[in-house]
C-alpha atoms as a PDB file:
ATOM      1  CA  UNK A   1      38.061 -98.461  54.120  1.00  0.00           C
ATOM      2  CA  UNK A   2      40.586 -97.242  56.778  1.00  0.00           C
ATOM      3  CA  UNK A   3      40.616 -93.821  58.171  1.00  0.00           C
ATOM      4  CA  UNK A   4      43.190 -92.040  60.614  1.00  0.00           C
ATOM      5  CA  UNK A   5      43.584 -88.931  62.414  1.00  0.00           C
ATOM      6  CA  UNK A   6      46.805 -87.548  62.817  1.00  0.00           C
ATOM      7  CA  UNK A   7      47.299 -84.551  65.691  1.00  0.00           C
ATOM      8  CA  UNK A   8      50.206 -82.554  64.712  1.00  0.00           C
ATOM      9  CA  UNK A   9      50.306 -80.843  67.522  1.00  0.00           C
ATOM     10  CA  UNK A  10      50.094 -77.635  66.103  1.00  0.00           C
ATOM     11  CA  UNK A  11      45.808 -77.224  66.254  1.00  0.00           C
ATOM     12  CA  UNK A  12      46.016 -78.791  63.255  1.00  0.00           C
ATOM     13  CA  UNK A  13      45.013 -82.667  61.864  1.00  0.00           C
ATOM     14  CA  UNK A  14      45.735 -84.313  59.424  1.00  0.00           C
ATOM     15  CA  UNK A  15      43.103 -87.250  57.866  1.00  0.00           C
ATOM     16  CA  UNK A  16      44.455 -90.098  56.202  1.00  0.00           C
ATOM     17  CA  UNK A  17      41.548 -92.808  54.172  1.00  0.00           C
ATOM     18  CA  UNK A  18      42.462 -96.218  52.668  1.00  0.00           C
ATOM     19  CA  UNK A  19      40.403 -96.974  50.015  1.00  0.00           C
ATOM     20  CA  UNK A  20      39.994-100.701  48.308  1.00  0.00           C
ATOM     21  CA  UNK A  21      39.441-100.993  44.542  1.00  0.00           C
ATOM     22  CA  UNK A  22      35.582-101.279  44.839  1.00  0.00           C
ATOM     23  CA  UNK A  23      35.656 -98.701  47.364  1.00  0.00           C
ATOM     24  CA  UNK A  24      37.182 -96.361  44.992  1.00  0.00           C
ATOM     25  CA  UNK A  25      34.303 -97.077  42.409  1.00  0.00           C
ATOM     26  CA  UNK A  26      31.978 -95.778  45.090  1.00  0.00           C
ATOM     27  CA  UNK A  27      33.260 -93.058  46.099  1.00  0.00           C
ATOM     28  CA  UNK A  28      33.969 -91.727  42.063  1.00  0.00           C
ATOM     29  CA  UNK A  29      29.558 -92.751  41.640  1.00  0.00           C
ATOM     30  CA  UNK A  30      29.002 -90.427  44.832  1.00  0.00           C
ATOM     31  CA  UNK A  31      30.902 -87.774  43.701  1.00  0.00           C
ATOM     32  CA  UNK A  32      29.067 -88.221  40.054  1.00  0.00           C
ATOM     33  CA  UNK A  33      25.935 -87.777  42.234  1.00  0.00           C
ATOM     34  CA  UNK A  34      26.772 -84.905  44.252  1.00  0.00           C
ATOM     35  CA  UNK A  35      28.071 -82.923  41.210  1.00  0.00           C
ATOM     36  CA  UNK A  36      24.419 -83.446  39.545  1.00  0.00           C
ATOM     37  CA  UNK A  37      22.141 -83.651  42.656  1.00  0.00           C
ATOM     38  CA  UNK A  38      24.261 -80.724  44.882  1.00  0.00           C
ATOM     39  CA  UNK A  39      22.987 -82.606  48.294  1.00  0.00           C
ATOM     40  CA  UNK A  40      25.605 -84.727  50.358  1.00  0.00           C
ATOM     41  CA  UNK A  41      27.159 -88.091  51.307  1.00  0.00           C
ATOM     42  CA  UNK A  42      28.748 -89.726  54.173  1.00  0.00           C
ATOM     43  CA  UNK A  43      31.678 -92.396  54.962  1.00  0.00           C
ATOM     44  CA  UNK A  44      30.227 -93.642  58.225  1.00  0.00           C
ATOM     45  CA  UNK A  45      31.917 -95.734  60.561  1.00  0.00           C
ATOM     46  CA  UNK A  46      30.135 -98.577  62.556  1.00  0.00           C
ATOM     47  CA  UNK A  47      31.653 -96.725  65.911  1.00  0.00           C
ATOM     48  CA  UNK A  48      32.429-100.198  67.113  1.00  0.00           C
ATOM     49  CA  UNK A  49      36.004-100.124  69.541  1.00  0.00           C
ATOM     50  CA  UNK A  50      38.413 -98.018  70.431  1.00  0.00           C
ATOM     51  CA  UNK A  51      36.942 -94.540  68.757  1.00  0.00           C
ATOM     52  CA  UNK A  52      38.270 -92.430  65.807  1.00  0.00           C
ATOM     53  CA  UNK A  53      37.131 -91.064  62.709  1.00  0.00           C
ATOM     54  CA  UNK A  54      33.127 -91.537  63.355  1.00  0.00           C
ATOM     55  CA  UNK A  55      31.741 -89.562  60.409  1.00  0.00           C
ATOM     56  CA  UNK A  56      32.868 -87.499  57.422  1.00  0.00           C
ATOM     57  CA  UNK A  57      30.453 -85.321  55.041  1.00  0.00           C
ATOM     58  CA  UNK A  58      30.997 -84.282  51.354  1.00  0.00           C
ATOM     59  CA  UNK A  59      28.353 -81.704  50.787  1.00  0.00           C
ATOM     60  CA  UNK A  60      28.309 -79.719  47.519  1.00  0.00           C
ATOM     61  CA  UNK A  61      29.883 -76.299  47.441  1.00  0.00           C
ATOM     62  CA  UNK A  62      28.726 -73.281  45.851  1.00  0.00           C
ATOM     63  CA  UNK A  63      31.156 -70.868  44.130  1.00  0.00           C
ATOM     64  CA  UNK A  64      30.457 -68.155  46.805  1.00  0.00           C
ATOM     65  CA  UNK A  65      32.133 -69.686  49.271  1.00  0.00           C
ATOM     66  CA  UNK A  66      35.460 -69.510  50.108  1.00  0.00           C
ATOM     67  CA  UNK A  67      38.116 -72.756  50.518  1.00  0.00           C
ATOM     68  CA  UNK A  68      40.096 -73.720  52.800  1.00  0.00           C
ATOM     69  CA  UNK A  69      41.715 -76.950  51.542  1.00  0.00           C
ATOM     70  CA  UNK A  70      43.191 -77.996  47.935  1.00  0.00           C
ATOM     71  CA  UNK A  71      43.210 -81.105  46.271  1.00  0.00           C
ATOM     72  CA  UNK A  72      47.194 -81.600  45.432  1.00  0.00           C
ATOM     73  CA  UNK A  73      49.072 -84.838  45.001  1.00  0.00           C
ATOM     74  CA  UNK A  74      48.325 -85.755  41.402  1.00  0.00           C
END
């Protein structure tokens, strides 16, 4: 997995993942999990070198919260 952080320099970023095939099996099990178990998951980097994208969190969402993102692109 590859992951990038783009500044637009606006005060707003932009994240960009790579996924491999197998990866991509993964992450469609996780989300299977979160849907049914509502807890959370992680794609953790080693934080070996330079720096960058250390940690993201999926958590489940409940329908009284508001969004702030939308998933386009299909």
């Amino acid at each position: 997995m590859q992951a990038d952080l783009e500044d637009f320099k606006t005060g707003w970023y932009g994240l960009t993942l790579g996924l491999k095939s197998e990866e991509i099996d993964k992450l469609i099990a996780a989300l299977n999990h979160l849907k049914t178990s509502k807890d959370h998951f992680h794609f953790r980097s080693e934080f070996e070198g330079d720096g960058g994208v250390g940690d993201i969190e999926f958590y489940y969402q409940t329908q009284d919260l508001g969004s702030n993102l939308a998933i386009e692109g299909f």
